[in-house]
Protein backbone atom coordinates (compact mmCIF):
# COMPACT_ATOMS: atom_id res chain seq x y z
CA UNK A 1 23.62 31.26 14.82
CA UNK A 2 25.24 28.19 13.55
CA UNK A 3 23.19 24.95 14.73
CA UNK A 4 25.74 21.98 15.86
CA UNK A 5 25.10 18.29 14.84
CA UNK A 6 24.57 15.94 17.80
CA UNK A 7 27.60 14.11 16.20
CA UNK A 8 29.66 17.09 16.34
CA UNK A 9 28.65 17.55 20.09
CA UNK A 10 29.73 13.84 20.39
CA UNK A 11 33.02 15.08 18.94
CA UNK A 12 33.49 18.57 20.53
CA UNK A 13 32.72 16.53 24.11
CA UNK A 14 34.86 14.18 23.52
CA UNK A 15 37.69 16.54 22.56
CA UNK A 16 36.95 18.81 25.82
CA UNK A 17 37.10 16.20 28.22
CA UNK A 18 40.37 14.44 26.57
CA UNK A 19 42.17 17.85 26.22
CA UNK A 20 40.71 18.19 30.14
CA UNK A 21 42.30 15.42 31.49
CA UNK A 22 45.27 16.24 29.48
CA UNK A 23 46.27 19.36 30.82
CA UNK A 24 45.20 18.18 34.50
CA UNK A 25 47.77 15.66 34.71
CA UNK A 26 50.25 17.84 32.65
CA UNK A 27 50.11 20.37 35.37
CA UNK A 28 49.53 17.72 37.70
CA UNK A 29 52.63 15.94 36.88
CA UNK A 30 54.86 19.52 36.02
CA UNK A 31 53.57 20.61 39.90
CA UNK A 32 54.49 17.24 41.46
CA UNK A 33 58.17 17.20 39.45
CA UNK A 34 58.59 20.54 39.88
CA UNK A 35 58.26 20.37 43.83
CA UNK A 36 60.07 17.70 43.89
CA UNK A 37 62.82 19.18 41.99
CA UNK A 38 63.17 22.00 43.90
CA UNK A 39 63.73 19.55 47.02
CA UNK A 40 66.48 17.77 45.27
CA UNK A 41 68.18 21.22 44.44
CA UNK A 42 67.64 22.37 47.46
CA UNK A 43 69.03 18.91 49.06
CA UNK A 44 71.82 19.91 46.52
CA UNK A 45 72.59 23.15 47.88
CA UNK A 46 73.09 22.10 51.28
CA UNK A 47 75.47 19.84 50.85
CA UNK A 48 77.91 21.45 48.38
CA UNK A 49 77.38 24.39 51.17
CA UNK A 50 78.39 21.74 53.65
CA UNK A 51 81.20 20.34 51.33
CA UNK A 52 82.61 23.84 51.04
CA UNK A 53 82.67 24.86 54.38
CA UNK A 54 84.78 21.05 54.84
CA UNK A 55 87.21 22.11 52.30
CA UNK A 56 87.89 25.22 53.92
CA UNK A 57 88.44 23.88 56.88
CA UNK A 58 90.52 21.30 55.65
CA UNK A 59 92.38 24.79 54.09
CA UNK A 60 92.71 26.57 57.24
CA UNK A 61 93.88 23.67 59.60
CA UNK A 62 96.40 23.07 56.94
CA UNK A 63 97.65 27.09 56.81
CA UNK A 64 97.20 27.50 60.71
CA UNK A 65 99.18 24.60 61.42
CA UNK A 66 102.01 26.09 58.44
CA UNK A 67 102.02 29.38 60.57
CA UNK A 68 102.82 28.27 63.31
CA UNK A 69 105.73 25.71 62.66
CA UNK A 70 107.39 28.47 60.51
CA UNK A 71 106.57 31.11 63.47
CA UNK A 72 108.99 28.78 65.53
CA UNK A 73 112.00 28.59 63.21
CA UNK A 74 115.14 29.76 64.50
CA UNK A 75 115.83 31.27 61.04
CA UNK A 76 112.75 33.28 60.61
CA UNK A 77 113.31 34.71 64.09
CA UNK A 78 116.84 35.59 62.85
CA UNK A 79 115.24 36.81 59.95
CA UNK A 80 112.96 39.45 61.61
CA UNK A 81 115.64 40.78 64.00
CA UNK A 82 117.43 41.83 60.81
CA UNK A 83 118.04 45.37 60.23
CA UNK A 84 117.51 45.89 56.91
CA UNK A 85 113.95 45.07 55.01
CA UNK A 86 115.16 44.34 51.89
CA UNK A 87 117.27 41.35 53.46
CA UNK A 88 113.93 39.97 55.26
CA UNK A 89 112.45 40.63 51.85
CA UNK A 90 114.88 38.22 50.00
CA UNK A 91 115.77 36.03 52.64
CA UNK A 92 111.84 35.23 53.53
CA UNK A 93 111.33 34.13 49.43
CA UNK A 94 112.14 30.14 50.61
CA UNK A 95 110.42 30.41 53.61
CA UNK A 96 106.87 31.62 51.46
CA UNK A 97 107.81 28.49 49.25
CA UNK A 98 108.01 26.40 52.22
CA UNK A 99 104.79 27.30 53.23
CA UNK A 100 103.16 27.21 50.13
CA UNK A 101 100.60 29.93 50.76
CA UNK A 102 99.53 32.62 48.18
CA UNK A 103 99.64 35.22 50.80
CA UNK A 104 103.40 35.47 53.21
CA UNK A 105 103.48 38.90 55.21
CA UNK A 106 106.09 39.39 57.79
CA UNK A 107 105.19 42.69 59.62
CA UNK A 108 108.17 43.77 62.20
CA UNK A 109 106.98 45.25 66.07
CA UNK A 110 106.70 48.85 64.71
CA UNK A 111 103.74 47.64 62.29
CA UNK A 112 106.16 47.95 59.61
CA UNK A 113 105.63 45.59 56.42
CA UNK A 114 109.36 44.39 55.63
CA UNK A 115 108.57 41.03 53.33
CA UNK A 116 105.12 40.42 50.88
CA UNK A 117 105.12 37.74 49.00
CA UNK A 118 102.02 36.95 46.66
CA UNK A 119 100.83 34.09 44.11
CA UNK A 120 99.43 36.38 41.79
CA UNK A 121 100.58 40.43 41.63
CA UNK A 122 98.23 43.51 42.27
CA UNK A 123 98.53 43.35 46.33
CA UNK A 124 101.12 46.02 47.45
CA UNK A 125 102.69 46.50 50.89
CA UNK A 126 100.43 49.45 51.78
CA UNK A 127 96.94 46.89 50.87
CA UNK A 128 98.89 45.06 53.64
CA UNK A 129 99.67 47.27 55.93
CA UNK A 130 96.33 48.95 55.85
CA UNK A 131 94.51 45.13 56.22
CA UNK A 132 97.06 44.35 58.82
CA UNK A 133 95.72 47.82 60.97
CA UNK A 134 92.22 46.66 60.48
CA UNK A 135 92.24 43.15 61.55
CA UNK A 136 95.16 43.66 64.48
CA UNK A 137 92.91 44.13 67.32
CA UNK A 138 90.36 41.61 66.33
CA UNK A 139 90.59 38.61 68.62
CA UNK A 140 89.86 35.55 65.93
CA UNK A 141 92.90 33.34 64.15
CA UNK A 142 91.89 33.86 60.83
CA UNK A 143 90.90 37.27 59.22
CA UNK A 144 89.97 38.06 55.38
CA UNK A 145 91.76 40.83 53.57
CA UNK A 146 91.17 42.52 50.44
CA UNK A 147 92.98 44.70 48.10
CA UNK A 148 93.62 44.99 44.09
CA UNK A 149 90.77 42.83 43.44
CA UNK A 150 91.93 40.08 45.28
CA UNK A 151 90.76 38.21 48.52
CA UNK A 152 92.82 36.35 50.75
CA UNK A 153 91.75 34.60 53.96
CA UNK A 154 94.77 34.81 56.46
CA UNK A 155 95.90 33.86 59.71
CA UNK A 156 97.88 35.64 61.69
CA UNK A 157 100.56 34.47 64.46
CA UNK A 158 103.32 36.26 66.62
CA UNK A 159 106.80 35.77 66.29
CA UNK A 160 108.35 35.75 69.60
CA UNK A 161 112.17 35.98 70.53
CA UNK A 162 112.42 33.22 72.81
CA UNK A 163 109.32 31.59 74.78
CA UNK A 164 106.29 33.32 74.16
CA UNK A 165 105.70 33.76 77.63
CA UNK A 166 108.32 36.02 78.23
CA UNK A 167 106.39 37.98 75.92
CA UNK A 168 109.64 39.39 73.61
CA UNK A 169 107.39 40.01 70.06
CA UNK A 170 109.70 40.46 67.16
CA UNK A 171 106.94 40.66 64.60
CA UNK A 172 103.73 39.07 63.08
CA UNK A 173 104.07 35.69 60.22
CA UNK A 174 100.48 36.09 57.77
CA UNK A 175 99.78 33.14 55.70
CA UNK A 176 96.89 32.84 53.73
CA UNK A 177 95.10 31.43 50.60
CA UNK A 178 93.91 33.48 47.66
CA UNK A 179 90.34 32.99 46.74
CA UNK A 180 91.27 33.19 42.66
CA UNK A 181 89.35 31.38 39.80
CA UNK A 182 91.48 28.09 40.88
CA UNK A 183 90.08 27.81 43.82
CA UNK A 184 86.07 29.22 42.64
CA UNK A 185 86.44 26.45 39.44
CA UNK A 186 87.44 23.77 42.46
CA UNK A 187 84.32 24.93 44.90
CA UNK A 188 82.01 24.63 41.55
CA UNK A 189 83.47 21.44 39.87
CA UNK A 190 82.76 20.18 43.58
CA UNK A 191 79.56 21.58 44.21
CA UNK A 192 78.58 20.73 40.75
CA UNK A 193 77.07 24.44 40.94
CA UNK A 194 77.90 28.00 40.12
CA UNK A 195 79.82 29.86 42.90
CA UNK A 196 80.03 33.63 43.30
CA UNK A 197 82.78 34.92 46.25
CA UNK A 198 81.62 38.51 47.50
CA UNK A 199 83.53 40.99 49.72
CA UNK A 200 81.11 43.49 50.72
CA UNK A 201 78.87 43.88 47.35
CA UNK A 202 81.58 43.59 45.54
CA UNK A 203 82.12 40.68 43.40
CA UNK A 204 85.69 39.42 43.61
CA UNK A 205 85.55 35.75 42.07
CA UNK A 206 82.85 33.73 40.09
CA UNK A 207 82.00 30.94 37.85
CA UNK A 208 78.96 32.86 36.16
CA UNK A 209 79.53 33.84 31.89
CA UNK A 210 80.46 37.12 31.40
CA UNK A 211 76.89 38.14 30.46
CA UNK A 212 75.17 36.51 33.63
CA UNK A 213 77.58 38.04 35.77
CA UNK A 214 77.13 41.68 34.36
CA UNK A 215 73.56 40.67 34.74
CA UNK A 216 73.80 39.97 38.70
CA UNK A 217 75.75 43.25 39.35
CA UNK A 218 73.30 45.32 37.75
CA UNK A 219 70.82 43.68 39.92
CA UNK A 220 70.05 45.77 42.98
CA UNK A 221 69.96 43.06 45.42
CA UNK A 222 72.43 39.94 45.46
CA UNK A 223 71.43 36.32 47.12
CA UNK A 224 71.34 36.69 50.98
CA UNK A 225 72.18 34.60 53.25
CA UNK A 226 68.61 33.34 54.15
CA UNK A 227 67.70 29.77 55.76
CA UNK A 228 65.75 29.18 52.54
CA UNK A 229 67.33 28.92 49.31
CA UNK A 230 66.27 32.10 46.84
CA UNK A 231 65.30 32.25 43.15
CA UNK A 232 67.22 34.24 40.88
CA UNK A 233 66.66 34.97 37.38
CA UNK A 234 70.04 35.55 35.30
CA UNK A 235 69.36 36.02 31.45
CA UNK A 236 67.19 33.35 30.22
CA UNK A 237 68.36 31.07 33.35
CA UNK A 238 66.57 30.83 36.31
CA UNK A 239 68.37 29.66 39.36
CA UNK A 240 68.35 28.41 42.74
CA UNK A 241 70.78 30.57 45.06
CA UNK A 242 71.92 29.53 48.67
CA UNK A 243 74.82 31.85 50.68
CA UNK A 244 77.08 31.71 53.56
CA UNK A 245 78.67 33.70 55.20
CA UNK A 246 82.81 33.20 55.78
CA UNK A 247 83.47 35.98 57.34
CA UNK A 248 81.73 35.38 61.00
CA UNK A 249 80.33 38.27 62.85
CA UNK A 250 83.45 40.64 61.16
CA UNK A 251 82.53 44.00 58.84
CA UNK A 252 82.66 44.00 55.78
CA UNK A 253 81.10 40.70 55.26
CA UNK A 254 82.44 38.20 53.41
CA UNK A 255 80.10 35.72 51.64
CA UNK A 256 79.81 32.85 49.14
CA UNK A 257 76.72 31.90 46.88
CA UNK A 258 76.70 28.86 45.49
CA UNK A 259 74.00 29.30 42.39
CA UNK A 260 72.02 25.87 41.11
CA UNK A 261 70.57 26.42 37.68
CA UNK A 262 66.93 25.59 37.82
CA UNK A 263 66.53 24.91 34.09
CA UNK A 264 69.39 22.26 33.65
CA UNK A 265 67.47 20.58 36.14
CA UNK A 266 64.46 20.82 34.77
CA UNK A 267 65.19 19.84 31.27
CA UNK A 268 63.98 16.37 31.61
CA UNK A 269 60.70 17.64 32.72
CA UNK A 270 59.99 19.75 29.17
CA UNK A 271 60.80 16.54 28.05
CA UNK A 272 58.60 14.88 29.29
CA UNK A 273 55.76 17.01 29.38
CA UNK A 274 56.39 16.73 25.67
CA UNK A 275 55.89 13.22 26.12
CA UNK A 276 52.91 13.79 27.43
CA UNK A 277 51.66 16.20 25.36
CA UNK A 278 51.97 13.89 22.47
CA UNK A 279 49.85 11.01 24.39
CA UNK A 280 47.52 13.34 25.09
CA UNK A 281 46.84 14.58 21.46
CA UNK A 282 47.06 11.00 20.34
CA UNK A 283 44.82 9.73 22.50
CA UNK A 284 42.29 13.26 21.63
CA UNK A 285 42.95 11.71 17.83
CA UNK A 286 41.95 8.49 18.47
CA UNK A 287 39.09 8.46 20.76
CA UNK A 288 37.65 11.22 18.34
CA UNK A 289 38.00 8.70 15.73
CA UNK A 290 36.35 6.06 17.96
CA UNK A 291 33.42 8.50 18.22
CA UNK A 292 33.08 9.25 15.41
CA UNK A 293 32.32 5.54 14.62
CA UNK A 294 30.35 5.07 17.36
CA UNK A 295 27.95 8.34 17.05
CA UNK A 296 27.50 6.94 13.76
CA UNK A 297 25.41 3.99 15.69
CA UNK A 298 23.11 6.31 16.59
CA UNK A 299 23.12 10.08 14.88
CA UNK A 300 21.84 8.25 11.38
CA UNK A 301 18.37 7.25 12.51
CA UNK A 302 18.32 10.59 14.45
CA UNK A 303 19.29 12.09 11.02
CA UNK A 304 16.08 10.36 9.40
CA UNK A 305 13.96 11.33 12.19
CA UNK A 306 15.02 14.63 11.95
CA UNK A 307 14.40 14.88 8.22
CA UNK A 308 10.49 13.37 8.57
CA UNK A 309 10.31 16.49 11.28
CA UNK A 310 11.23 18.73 8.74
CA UNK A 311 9.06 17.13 5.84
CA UNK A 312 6.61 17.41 8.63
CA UNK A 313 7.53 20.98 9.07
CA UNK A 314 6.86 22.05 5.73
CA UNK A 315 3.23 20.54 5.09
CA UNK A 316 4.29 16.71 3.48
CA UNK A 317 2.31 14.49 5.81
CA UNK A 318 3.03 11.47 3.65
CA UNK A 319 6.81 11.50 4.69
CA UNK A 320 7.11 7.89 6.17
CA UNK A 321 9.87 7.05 8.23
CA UNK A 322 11.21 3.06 8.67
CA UNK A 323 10.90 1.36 11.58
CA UNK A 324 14.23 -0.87 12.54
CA UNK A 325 14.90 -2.73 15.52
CA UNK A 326 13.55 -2.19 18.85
CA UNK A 327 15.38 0.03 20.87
CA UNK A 328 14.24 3.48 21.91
CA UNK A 329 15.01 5.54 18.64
CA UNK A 330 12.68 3.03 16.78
CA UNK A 331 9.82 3.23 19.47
CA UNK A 332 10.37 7.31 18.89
CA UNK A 333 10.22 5.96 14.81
CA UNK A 334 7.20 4.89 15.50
CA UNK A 335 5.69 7.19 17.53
CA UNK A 336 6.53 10.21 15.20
CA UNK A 337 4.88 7.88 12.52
CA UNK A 338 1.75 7.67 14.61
CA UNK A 339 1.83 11.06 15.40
CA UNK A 340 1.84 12.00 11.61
CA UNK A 341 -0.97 10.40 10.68
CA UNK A 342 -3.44 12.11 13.92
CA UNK A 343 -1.79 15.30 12.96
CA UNK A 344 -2.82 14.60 9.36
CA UNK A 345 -6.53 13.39 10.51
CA UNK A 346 -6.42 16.66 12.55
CA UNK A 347 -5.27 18.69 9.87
CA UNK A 348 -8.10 17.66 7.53
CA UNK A 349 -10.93 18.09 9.85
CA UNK A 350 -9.68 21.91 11.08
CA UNK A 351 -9.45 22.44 7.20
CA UNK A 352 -13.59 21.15 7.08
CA UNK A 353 -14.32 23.71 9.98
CA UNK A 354 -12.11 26.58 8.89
CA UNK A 355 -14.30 26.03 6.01
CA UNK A 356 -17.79 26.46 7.01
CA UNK A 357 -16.55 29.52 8.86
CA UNK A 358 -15.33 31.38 6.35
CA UNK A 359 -18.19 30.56 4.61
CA UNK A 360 -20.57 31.45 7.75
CA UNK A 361 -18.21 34.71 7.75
CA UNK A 362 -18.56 35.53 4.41
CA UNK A 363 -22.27 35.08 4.44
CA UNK A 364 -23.17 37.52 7.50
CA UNK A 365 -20.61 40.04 6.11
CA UNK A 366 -22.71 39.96 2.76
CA UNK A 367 -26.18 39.89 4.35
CA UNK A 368 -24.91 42.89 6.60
CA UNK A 369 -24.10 44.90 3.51
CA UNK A 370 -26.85 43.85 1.50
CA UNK A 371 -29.41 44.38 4.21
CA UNK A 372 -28.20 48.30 4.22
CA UNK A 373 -28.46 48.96 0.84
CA UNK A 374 -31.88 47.09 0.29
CA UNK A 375 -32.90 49.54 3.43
CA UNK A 376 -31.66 52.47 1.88
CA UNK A 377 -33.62 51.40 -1.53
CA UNK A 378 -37.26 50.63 0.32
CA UNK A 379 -37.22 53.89 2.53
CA UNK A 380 -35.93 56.01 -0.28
CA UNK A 381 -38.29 54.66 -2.77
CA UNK A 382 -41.59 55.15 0.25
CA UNK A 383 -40.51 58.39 0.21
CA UNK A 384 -40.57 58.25 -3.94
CA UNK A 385 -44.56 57.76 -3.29
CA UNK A 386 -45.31 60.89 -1.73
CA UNK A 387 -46.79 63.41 -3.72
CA UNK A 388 -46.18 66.22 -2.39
CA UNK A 389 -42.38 65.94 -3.64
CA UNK A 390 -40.45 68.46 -5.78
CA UNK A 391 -38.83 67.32 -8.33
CA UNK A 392 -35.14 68.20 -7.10
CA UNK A 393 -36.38 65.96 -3.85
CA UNK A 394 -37.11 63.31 -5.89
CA UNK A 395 -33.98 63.55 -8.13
CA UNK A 396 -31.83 63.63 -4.77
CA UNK A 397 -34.10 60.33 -3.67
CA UNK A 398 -33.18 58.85 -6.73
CA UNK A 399 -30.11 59.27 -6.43
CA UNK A 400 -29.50 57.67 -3.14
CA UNK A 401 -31.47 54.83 -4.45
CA UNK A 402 -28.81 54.46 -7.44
CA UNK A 403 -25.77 54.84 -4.95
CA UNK A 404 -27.23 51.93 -3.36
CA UNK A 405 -27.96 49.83 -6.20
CA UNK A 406 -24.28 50.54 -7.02
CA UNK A 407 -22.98 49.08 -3.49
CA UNK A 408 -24.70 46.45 -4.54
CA UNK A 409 -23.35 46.15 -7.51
CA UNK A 410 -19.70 45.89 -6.50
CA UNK A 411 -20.21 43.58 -3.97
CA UNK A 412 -22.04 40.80 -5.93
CA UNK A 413 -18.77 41.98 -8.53
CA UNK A 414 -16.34 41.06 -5.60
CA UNK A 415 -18.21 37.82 -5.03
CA UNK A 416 -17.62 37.09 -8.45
CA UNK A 417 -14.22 37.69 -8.70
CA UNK A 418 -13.41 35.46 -5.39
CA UNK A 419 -15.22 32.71 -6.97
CA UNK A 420 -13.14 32.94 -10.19
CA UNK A 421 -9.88 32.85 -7.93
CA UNK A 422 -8.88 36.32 -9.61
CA UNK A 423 -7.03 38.70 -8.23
CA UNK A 424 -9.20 40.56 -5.46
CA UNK A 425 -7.48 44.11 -5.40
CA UNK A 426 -7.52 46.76 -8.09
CA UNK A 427 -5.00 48.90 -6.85
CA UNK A 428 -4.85 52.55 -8.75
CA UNK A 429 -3.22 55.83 -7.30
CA UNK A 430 -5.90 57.79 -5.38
CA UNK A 431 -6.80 60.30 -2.48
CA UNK A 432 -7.68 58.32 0.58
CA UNK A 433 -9.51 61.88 1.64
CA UNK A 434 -11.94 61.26 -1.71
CA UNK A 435 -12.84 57.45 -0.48
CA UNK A 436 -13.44 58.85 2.49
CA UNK A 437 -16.02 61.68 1.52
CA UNK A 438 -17.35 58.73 -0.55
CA UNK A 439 -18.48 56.70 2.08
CA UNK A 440 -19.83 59.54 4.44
CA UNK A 441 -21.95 60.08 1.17
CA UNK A 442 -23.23 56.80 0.97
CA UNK A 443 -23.15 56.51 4.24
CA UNK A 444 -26.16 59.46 4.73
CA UNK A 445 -27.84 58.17 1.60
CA UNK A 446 -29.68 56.09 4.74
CA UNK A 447 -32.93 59.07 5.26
CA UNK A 448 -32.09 58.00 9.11
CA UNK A 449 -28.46 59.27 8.88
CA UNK A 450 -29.03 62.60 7.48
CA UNK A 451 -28.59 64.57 10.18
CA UNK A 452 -25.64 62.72 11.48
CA UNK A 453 -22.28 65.35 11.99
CA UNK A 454 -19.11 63.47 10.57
CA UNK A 455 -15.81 65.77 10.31
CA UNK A 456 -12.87 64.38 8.60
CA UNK A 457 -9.62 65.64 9.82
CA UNK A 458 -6.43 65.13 7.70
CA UNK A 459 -2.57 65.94 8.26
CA UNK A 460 -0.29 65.67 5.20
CA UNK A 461 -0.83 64.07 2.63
CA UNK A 462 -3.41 60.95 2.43
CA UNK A 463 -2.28 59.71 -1.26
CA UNK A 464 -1.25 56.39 -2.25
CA UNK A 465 -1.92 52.81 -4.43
CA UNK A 466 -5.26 50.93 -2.99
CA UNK A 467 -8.37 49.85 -4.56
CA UNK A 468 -10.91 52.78 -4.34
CA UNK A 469 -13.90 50.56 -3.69
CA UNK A 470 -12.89 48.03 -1.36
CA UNK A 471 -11.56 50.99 0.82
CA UNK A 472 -15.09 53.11 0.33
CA UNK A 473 -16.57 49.68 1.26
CA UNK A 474 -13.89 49.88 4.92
CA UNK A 475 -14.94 53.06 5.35
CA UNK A 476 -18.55 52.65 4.79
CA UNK A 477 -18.48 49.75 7.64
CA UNK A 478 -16.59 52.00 10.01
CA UNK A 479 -19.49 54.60 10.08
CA UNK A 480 -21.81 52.16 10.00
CA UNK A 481 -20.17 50.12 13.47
CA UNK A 482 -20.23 53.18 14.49
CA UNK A 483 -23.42 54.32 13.84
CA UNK A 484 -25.07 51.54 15.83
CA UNK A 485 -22.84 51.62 18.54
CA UNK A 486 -24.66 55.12 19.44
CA UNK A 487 -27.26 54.83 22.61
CA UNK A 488 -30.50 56.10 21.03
CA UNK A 489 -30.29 59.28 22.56
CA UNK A 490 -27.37 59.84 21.35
């Protein structure tokens, strides 16, 4: 694993807790601006709600009070006690201009449509006559209708023969205002927002592309008309939706959504969390180059310690550091320096006493052997002196007497060779098994040992580079620890 310099640390520190505080007030900012954003939109959204529903009422006072000036001209009730509908139909054309609705509708006592005039075509006389059934019982002064794609809020008022009280109806006057993309550009260009109309979930006007508004009708759900205002995501544009509803308590409902895009308004905060992105990594640049400066101050004499520990390390005790100033890394200076020169001291004397015991060792290991085979030589050659010998007993004493004198041999040969600093081992290929029966040999060469049972058991094969001698010699000791280890009973 990759060690880090302290002046590295210095830098990768300094880089966490700059890039830290960065992104805390990045998010703390983009949180506060964001809330606060959402306030103002919301703020927004209210009052171009509030600014429509003015407008409209504005709109409606204006067409209620039209209706029912032209519901009390002479010539219009003329008009409607005329027998023939294409007459109405012609006669009623300066009357519509008078009022200057985009809806007129004169509807006789039979429920009979006998004028329609419209701003815009695609509204026939039986989408009037079948909006006029629907909305006839209903009790309120203005009523929606809808029919060829088009929405019209009307109002609808008798025409009477006389005083109304003597209750002699000729008929019904509608007037009423098309909601068309004149009047959905106004309520946007007012509202400084997108506006959808809806008649049931149908979509009859709106400001929205062509794209976002394919995009909001293949959406299941469409904005509500919650207290709260709603997110909705259109495209790539997220926006801010509040609704109303125009139509009261009536069925099928009748709404507006007035849509605030969230990302216009928030384009000044990208920019500025830009902004503040770029501080940020400036100041990360420069206070990395500041520590890097500073660390200097300090990571060079930890440097130079850290190079006398490693002289240290690897055996050079005369690695001498310099001592400058007097703060705390020269105290340490100096105290590593100190410390040198005890562990040198203390180096030197454990050298003296490893020493003497490896020479102390090395003596009682050679004693040990050469008291063996001397022991083996005096019994074997007390036995020599009996006379009663044959002379295959005294060729098999000799014998043992000469495997001896050959142990000896190769040891005072390996004591030569250490002292000449030559290379100890003589490694040849060889049968451990054969070093083995080797040593038991030797081993009962002792006239105390020659009744001792030794079995050597061996799995596979036991072949392999070693020097034959030294491992007679390990063998040799083993029986021989192990030998003495016996009780004498045993």
């Amino acid at each position: 694993m990759a060690k880090l310099r302290m002046r590295t640390k210095f830098l990768l520190s300094m880089l966490l807790i700059s890039a830290g505080l960065t992104s805390t007030s990045l998010l703390v900012v983009q949180h506060s601006l964001q809330k606060q954003t959402r306030k103002n939109i919301e703020s927004d959204l209210q009052n171009s709600v509030g600014t429509f529903k003015n407008f409209q009422q504005e709109r409606e006072l204006t067409l209620t009070r039209s209706a029912e000036l032209l519901a009390d001209l002479p010539i219009l009730r003329a008009l409607m006690t005329a027998p023939d509908a294409a007459t109405i139909q012609d006669a009623s054309d300066r009357l519509w201009q008078t009022a200057g609705s985009d809806l007129f509708v004169l509807i006789d006592r039979a429920g009979r449509v006998v004028a329609l005039h419209t701003s815009s075509p695609g509204f026939t006389t039986q989408m009037a006559k079948a909006s006029f059934a629907k909305t006839f019982n209903h009790d309120a002064a203005e009523h929606w209708w809808f029919g060829g794609h088009h929405l019209y809020e009307v109002f609808l008022k008798p025409i009477y023969f006389g005083p109304a009280a003597e209750d002699r109806q000729l008929g019904f006057l509608i007037v009423g205002y098309e909601i068309d993309e004149r009047v959905a550009s106004q309520v946007s260009r007012i509202a400084s927002s997108q506006v959808v109309f809806y008649y049931a979930d149908d979509i009859v006007r709106s400001t929205l592309p062509l794209l976002q508004e394919s995009e909001l009708v293949r959406q299941s759900s469409h904005p509500g008309s919650s207290a709260a205002p709603e997110d909705l995501r259109l495209g790539d544009e997220q926006f801010l939706s509040e609704s109303i509803e125009l139509a009261g308590t009536g069925s099928p409902s009748v709404r507006l959504s007035v849509l605030k895009s969230y990302d216009e308004a928030t384009a000044f905060l990208d920019r500025l969390n830009r902004l503040l992105l770029a501080l940020g990594l400036a100041a990360v640049a420069l206070g990395s180059a500041l520590v890097f400066l500073i660390s200097d101050t300090f990571t060079r004499p930890l440097g130079k310690l850290v190079a006398g520990v490693r002289a240290l390390e690897h055996g050079d005790f005369t690695y001498r550091l310099e001592e400058h100033g007097s703060d705390e890394v020269a105290e340490l200076t100096g105290a590593f320096n100190r410390m040198r020169g005890s562990l040198l001291q203390t180096q030197r004397e454990l050298l003296d006493s490893e020493r003497l015991a490896t020479i102390g060792r090395m003596a009682s290991s050679i004693s040990h052997d050469l008291r063996h085979s001397l022991a083996a030589i005096v019994a074997n050659a007390e036995f020599l002196c009996e006379s009663r010998l044959s002379g295959d007993q005294r060729e098999e004493l000799y014998q043992e007497i000469r495997i001896a004198v050959n142990q000896m041999t190769d040891l005072i040969d390996s004591l030569l060779e250490f002292s000449r600093t030559r290379e100890s081992l003589r490694r040849t290929q060889g049968n451990l098994r054969e070093s083995a029966e080797h040593a038991i040999q030797t081993f009962r060469s002792h006239p105390e040992r020659h009744n001792v049972n030794i079995t050597v058991v061996q799995t596979g094969a036991v072949t392999g580079w070693f020097d034959a001698r030294k491992m007679e010699r390990v063998f040799y000791n083993l029986l021989l620890n192990a030998f003495e280890s016996l009780p004498p009973e045993a």
